[in-house]
N, C-alpha and C. Protein backbone atom coordinates (compact mmCIF):
# COMPACT_ATOMS: atom_id res chain seq x y z
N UNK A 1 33.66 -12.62 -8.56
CA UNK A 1 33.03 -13.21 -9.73
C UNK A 1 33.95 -13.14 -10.94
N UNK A 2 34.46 -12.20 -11.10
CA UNK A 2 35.19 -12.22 -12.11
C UNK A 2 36.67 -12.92 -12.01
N UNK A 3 37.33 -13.12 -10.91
CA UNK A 3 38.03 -14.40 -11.02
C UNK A 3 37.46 -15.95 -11.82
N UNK A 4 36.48 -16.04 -11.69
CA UNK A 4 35.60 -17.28 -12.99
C UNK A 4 35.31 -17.28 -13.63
N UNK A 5 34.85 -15.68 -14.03
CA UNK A 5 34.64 -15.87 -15.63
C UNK A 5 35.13 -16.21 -16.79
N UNK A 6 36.60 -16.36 -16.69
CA UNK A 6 37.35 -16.80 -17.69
C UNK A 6 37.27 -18.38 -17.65
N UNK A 7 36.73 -18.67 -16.71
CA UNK A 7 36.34 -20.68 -17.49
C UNK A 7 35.06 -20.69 -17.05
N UNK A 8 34.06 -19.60 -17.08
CA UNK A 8 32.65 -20.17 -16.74
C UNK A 8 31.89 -19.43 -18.16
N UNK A 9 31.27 -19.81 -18.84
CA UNK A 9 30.36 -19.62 -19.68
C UNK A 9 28.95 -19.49 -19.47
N UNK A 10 28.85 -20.45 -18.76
CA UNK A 10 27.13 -21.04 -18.46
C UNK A 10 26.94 -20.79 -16.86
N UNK A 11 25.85 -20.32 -16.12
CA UNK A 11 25.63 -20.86 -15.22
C UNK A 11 24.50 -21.09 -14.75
N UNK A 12 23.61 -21.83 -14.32
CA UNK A 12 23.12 -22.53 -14.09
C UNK A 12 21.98 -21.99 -12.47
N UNK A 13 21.06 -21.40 -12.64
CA UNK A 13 20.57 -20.82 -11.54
C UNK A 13 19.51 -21.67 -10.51
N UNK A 14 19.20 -21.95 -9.31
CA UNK A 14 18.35 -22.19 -8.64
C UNK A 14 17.96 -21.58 -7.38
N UNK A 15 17.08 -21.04 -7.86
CA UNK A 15 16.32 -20.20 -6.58
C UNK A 15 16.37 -20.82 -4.59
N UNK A 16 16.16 -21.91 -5.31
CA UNK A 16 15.62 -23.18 -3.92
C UNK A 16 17.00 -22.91 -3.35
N UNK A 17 18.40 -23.05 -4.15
CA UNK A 17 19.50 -23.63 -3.01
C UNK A 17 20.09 -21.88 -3.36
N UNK A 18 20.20 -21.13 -3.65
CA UNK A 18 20.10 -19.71 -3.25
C UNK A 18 19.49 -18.88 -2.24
N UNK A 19 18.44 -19.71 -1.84
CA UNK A 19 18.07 -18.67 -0.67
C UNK A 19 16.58 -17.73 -1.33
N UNK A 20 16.76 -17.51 -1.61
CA UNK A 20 15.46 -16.54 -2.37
C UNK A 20 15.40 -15.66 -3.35
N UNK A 21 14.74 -15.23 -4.04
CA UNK A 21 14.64 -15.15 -5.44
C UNK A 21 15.73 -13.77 -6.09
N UNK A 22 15.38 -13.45 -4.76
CA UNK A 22 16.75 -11.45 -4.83
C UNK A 22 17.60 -11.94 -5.29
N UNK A 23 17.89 -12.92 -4.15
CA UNK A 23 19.80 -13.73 -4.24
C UNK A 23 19.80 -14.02 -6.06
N UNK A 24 19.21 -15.04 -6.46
CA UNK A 24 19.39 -15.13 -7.56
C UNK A 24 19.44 -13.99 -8.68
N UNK A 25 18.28 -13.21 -8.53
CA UNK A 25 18.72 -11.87 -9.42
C UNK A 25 20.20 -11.05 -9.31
N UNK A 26 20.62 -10.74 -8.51
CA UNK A 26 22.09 -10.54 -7.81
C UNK A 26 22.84 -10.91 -8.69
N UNK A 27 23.02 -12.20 -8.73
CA UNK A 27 23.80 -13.29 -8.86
C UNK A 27 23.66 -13.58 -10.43
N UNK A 28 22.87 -13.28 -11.26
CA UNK A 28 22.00 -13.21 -12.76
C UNK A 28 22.87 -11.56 -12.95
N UNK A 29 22.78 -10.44 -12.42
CA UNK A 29 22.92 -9.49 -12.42
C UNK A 29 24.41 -9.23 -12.90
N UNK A 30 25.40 -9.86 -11.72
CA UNK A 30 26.72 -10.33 -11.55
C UNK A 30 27.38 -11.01 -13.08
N UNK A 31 26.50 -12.02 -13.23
CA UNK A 31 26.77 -13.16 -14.69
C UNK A 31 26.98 -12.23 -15.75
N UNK A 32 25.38 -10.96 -15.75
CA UNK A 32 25.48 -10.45 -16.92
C UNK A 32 26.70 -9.29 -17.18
N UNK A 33 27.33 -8.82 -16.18
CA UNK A 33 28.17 -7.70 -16.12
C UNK A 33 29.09 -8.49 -16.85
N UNK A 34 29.42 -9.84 -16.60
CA UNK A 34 30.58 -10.48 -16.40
C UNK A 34 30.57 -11.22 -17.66
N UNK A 35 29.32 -11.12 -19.04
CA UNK A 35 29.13 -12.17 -20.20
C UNK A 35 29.19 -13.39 -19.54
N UNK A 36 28.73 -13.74 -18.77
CA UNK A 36 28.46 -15.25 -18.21
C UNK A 36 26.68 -15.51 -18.54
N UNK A 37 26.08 -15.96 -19.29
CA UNK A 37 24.89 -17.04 -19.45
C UNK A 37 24.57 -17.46 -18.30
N UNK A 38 23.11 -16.93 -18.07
CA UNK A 38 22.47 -17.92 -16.89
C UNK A 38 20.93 -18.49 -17.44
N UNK A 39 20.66 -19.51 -16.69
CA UNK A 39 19.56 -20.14 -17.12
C UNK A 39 18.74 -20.78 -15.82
N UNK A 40 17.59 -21.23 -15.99
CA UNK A 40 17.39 -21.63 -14.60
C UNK A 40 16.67 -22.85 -14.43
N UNK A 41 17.04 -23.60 -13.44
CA UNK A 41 16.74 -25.11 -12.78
C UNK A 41 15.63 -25.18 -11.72
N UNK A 42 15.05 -26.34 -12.38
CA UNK A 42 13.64 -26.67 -11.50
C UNK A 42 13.36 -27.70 -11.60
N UNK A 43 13.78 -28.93 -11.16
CA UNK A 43 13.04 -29.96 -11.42
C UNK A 43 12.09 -30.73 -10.49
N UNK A 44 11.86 -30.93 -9.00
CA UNK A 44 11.34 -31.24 -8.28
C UNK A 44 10.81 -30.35 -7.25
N UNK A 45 10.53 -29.13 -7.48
CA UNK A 45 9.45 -28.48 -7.32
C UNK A 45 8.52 -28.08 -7.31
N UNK A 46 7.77 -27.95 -6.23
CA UNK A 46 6.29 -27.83 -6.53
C UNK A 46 5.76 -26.53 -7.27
N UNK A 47 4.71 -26.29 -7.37
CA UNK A 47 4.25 -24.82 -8.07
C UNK A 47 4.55 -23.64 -7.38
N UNK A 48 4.50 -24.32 -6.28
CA UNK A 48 5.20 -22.39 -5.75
C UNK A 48 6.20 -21.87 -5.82
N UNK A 49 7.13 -22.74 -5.86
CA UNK A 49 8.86 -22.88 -6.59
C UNK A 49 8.52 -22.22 -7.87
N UNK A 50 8.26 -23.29 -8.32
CA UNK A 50 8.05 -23.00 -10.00
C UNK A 50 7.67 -21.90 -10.29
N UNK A 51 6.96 -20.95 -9.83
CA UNK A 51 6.10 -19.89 -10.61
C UNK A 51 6.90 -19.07 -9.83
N UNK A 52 8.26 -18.53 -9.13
CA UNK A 52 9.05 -18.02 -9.08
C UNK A 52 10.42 -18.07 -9.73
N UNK A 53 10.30 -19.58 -10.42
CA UNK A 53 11.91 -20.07 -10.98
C UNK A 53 10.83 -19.49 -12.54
N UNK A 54 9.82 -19.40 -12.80
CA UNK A 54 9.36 -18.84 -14.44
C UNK A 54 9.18 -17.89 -14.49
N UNK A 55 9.01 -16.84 -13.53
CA UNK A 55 9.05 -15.45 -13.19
C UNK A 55 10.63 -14.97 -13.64
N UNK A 56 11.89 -15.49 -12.78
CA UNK A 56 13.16 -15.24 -12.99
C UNK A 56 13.97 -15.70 -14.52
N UNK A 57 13.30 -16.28 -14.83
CA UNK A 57 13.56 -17.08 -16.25
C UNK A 57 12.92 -16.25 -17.48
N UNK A 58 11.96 -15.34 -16.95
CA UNK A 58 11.37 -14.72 -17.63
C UNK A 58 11.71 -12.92 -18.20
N UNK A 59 12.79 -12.88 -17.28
CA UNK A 59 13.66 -11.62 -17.32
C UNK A 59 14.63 -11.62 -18.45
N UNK A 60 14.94 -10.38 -19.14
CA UNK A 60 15.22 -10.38 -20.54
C UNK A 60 16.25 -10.77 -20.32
N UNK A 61 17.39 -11.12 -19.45
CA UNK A 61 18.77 -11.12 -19.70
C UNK A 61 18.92 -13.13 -19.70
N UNK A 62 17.84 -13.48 -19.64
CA UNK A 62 18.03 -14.73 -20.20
C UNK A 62 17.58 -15.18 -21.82
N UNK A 63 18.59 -15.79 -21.80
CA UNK A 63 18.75 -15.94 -23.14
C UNK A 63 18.53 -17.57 -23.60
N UNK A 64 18.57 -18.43 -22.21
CA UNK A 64 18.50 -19.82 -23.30
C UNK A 64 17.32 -20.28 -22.18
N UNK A 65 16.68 -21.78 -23.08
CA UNK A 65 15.53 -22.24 -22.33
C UNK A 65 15.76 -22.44 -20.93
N UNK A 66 14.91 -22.63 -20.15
CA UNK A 66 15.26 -22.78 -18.65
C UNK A 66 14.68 -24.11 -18.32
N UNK A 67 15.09 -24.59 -17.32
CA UNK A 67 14.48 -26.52 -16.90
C UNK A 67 13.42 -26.56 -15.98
N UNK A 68 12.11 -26.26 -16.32
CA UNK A 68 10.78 -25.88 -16.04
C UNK A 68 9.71 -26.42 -16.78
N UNK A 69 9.59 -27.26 -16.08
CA UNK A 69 8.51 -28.40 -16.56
C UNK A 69 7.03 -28.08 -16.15
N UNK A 70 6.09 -28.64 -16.81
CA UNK A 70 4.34 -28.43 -16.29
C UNK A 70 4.41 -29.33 -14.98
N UNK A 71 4.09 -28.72 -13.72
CA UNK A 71 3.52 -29.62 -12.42
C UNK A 71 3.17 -31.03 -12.76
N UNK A 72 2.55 -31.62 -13.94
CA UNK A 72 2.09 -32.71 -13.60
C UNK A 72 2.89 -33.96 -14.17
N UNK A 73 4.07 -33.33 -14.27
CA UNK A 73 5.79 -34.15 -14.94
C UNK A 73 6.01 -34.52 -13.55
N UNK A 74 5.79 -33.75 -12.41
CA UNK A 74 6.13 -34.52 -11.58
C UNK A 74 5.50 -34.91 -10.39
N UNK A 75 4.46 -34.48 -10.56
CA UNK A 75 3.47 -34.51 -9.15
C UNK A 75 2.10 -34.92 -9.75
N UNK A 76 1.36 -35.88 -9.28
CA UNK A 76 -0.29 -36.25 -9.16
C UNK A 76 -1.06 -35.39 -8.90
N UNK A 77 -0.55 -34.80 -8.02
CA UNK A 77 -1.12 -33.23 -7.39
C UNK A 77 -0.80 -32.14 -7.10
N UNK A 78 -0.73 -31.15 -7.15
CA UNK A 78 0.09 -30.60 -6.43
C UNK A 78 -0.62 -29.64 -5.18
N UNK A 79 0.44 -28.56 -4.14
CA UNK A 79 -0.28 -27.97 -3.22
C UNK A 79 -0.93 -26.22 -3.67
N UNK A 80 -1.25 -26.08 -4.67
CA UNK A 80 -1.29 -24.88 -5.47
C UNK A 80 -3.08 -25.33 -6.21
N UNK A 81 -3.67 -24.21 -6.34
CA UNK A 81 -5.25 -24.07 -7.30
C UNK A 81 -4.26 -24.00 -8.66
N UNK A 82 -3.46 -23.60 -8.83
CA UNK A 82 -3.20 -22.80 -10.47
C UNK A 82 -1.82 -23.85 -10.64
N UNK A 83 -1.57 -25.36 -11.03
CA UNK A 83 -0.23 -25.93 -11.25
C UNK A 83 0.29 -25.39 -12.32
N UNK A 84 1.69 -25.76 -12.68
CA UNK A 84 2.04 -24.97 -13.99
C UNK A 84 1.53 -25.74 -14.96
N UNK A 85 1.06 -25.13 -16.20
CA UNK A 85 0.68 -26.36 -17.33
C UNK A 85 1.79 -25.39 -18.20
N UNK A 86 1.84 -26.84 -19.40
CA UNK A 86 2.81 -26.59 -20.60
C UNK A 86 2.09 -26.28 -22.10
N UNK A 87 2.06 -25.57 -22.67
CA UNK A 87 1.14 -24.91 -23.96
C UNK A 87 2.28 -25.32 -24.80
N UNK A 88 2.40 -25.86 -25.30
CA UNK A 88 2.72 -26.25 -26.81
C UNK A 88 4.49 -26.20 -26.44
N UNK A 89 4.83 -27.18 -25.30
CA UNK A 89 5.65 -27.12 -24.76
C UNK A 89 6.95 -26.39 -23.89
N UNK A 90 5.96 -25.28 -24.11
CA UNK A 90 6.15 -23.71 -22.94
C UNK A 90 5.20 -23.75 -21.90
N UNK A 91 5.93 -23.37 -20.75
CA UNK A 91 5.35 -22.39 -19.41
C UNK A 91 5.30 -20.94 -19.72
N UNK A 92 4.22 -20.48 -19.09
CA UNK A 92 4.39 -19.02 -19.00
C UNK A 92 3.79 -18.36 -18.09
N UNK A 93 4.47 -17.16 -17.90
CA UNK A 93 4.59 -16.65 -16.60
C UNK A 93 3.26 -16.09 -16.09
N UNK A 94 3.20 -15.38 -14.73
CA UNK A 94 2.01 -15.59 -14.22
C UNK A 94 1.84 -14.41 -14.46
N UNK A 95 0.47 -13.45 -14.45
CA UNK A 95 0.29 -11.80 -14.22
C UNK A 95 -0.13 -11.42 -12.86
N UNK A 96 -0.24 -12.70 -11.99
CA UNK A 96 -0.95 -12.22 -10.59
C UNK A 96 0.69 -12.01 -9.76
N UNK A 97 0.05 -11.25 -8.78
CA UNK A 97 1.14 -10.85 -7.32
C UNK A 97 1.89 -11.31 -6.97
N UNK A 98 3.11 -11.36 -6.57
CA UNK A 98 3.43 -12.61 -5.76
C UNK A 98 4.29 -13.70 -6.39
N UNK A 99 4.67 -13.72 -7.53
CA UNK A 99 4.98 -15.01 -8.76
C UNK A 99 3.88 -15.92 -8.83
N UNK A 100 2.82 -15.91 -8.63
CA UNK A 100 1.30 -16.49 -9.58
C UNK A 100 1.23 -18.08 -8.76
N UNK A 101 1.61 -18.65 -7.32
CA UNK A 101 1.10 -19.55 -7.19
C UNK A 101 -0.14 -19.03 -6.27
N UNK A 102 -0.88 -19.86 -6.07
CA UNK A 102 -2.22 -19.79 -5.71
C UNK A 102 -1.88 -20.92 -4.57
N UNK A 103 -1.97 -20.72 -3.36
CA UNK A 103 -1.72 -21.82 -2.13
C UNK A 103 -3.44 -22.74 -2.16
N UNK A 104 -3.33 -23.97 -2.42
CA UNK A 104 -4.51 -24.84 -2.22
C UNK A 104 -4.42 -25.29 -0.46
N UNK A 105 -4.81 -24.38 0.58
CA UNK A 105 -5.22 -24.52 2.06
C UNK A 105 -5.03 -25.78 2.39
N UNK A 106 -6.27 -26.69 1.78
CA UNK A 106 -6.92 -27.80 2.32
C UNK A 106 -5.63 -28.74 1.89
N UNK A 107 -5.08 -28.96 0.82
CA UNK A 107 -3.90 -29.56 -0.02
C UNK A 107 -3.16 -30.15 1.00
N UNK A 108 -2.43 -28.37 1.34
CA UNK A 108 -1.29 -28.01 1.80
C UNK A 108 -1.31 -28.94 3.50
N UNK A 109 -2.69 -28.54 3.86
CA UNK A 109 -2.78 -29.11 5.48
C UNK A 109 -2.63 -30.68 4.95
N UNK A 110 -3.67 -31.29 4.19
CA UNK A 110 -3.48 -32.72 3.83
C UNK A 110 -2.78 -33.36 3.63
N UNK A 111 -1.50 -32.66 3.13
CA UNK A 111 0.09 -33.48 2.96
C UNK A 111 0.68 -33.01 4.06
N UNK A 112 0.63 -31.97 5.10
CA UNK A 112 1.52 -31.71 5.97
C UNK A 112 1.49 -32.78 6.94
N UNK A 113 3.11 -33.00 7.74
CA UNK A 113 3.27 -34.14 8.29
C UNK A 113 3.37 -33.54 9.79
N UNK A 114 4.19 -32.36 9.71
CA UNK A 114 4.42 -31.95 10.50
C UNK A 114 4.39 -30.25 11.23
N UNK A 115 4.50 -29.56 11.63
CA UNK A 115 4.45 -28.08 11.98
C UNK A 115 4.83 -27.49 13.35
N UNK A 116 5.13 -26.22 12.86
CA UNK A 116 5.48 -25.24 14.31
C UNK A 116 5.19 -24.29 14.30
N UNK A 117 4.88 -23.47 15.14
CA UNK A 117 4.62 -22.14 15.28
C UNK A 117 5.71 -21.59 15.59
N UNK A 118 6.37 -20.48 15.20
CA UNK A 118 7.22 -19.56 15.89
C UNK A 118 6.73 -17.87 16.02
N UNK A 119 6.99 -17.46 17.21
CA UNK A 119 6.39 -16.32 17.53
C UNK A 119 7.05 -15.27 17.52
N UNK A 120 6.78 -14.24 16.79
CA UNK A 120 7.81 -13.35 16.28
C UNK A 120 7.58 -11.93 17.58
């Protein structure tokens, strides 16, 4: 990491193409040792994304706005009871378990196209 810090300033976080939400803290963790700025990206995600990318965004070592929009910027519906809404052009973070999405069952089966079981 520190081979880049001398031409990286900004970087730019997403949970989705990281792998999962650790990875990104890590990697946020890494930035901050290093005075590198991170911020975080969301744009075509549904709420369950989202209420983990506003959870991570929500940790003190960020410092600038993050790209986290209210659910209904981009979706009619979404597969979640609780979508994100925007209050006076803020998200905010959830207090429930889990990063705060709420799985809507019936939704989720209704848009699914496809499925598998794997047996552990």
């Amino acid at each position: 990491m520190r081979a880049i810090s001398d031409n990286v300033s900004m970087l730019n976080l997403k949970v989705g193409r990281l792998g999962e939400l650790s990875n990104a803290i890590k990697i946020n963790s890494l930035c901050q040792r290093d005075s590198i700025s991170t911020y975080v990206g969301a744009k075509y995600e549904s709420s369950i994304g989202r209420w983990h990318n506003i959870a991570l965004a929500s940790l003190a070592s960020f410092k600038y706005p993050s790209n986290i929009a209210a659910s209904e910027r981009y979706f009619l519906e979404d597969i979640v009871d609780n979508p994100i809404i925007s209050k006076d052009g803020c998200v905010y973070p959830s207090n429930e378990i889990g990063g705060g999405a709420r799985i809507d069952y019936e939704k989720l089966s209704y848009y699914t196209t496809e499925s598998i079981q794997c047996k552990i």
